[in-house]
Protein backbone atom coordinates (compact mmCIF):
# COMPACT_ATOMS: atom_id res chain seq x y z
CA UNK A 1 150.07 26.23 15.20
CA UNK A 2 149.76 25.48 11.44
CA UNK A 3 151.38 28.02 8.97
CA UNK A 4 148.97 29.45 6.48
CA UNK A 5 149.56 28.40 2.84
CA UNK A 6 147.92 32.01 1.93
CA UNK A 7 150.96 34.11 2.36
CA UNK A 8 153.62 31.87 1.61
CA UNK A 9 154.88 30.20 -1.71
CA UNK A 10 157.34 27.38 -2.18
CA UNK A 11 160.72 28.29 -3.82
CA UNK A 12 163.16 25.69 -4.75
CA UNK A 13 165.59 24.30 -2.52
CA UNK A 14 169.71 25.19 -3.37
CA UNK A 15 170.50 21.08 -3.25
CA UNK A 16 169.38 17.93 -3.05
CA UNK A 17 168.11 17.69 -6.35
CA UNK A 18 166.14 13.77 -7.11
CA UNK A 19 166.19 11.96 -9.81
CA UNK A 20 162.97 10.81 -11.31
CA UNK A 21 161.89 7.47 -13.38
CA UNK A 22 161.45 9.39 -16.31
CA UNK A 23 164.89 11.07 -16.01
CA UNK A 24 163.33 14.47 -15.13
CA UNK A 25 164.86 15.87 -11.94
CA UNK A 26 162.83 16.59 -9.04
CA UNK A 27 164.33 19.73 -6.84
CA UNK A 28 162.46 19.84 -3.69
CA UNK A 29 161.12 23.33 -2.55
CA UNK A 30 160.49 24.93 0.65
CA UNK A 31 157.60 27.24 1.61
CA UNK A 32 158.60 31.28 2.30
CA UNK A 33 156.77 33.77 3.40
CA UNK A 34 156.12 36.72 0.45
CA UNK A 35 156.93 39.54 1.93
CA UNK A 36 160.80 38.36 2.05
CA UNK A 37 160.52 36.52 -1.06
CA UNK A 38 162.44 38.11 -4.37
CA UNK A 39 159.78 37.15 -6.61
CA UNK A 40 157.34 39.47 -4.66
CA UNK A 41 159.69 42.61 -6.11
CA UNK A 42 161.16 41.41 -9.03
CA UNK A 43 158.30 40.73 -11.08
CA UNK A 44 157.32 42.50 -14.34
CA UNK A 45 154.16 43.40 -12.37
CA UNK A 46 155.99 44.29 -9.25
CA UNK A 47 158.29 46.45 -10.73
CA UNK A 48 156.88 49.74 -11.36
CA UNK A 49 155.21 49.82 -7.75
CA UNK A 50 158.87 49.35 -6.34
CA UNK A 51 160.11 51.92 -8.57
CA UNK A 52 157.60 54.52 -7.30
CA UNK A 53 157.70 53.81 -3.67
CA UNK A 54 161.67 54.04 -3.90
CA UNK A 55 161.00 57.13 -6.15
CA UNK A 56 158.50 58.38 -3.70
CA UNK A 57 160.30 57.74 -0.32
CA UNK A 58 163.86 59.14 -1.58
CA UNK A 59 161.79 62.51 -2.53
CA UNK A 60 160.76 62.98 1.09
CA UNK A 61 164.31 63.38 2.07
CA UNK A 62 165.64 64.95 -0.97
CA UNK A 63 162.49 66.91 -2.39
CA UNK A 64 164.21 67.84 -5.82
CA UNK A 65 164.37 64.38 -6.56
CA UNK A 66 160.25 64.50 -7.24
CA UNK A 67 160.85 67.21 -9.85
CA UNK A 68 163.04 65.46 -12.48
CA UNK A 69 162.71 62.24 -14.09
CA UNK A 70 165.64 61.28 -14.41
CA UNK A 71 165.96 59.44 -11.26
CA UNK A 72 162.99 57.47 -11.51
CA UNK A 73 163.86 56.50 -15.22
CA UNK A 74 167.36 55.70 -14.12
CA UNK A 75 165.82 53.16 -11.29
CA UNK A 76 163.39 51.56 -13.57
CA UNK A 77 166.77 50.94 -15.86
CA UNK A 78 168.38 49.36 -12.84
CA UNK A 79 165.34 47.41 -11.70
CA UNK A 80 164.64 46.04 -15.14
CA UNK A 81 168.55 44.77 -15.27
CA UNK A 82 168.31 43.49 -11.91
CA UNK A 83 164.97 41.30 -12.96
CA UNK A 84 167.34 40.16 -16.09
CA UNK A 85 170.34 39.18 -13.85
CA UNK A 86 167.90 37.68 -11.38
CA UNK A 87 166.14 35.35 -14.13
CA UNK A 88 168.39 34.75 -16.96
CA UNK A 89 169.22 31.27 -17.78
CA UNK A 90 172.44 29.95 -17.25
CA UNK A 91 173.99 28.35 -20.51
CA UNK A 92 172.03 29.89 -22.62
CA UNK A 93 173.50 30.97 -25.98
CA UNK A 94 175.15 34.26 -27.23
CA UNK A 95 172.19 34.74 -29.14
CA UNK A 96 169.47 34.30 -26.43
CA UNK A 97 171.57 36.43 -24.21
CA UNK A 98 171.33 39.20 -26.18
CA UNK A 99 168.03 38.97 -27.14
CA UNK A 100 167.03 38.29 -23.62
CA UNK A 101 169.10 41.56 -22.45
CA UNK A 102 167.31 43.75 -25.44
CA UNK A 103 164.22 42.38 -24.09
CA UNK A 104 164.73 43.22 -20.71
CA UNK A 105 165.88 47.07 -21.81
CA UNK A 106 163.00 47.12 -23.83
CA UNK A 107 160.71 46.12 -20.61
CA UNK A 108 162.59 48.57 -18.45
CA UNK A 109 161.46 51.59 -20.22
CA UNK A 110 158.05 49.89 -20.18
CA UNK A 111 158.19 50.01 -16.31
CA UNK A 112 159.42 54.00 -15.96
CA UNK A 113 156.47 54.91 -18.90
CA UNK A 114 154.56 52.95 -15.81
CA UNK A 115 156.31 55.03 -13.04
CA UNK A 116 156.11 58.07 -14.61
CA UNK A 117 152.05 57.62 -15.85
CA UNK A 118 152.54 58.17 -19.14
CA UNK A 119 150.26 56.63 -21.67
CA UNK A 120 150.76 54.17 -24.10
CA UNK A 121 147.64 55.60 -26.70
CA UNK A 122 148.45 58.85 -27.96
CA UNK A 123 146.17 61.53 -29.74
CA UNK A 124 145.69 62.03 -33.06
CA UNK A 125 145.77 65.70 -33.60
């Protein structure tokens, strides 16, 4: 039976990198399915759904946890790092390191404004 290309996507393979004519290098990639993929939860997009279902599913156990906002704004912190650490580029300079990381924080309180519904226009009264 013949795998469906609809729910899988091709990530790159660890080794066995080619070399081509042009001197590019050609890494060979392998098709996954997306619902054990990392790129279908660590995506800018992906984020704030994760955050709420964690968010969501931790305050049916501990209901106090639905009340504050600190926890959720905590997670999207430690999502948006994770998403950093996941996808920053290795050798990359001092500079682009921090800007990447300032970036990222930035982005993370983006995704708990997300989680937590609150809106980016405000009134002027």
């Amino acid at each position: 039976m013949k795998k469906s290309g609809l729910f899988n996507i091709n990530v790159p393979l660890p080794s066995n990198r080619a070399m081509l004519k042009d001197g590019d290098i050609a890494q060979p990639t392998a098709p996954i399915g997306v619902i054990n993929a990392n790129q279908s939860a660590i995506t800018f997009a992906g984020a704030p759904v994760l955050v709420s279902i964690i968010w969501k599913i931790v305050g049916l156990v501990f209901p106090s946890i639905l009340e504050t906002t600190i926890f959720p704004v905590s997670l999207s912190l430690i999502v948006g790092m994770l998403i950093y650490w996941q996808s920053a580029p290795t050798g990359a300079s001092t500079k682009e390191k921090m800007l990447g990381f300032t970036f990222a924080l930035l982005n993370s309180f983006a995704i708990a404004a997300a989680v937590l519904g609150i809106n980016s226009a405000t009134s002027g009264s």
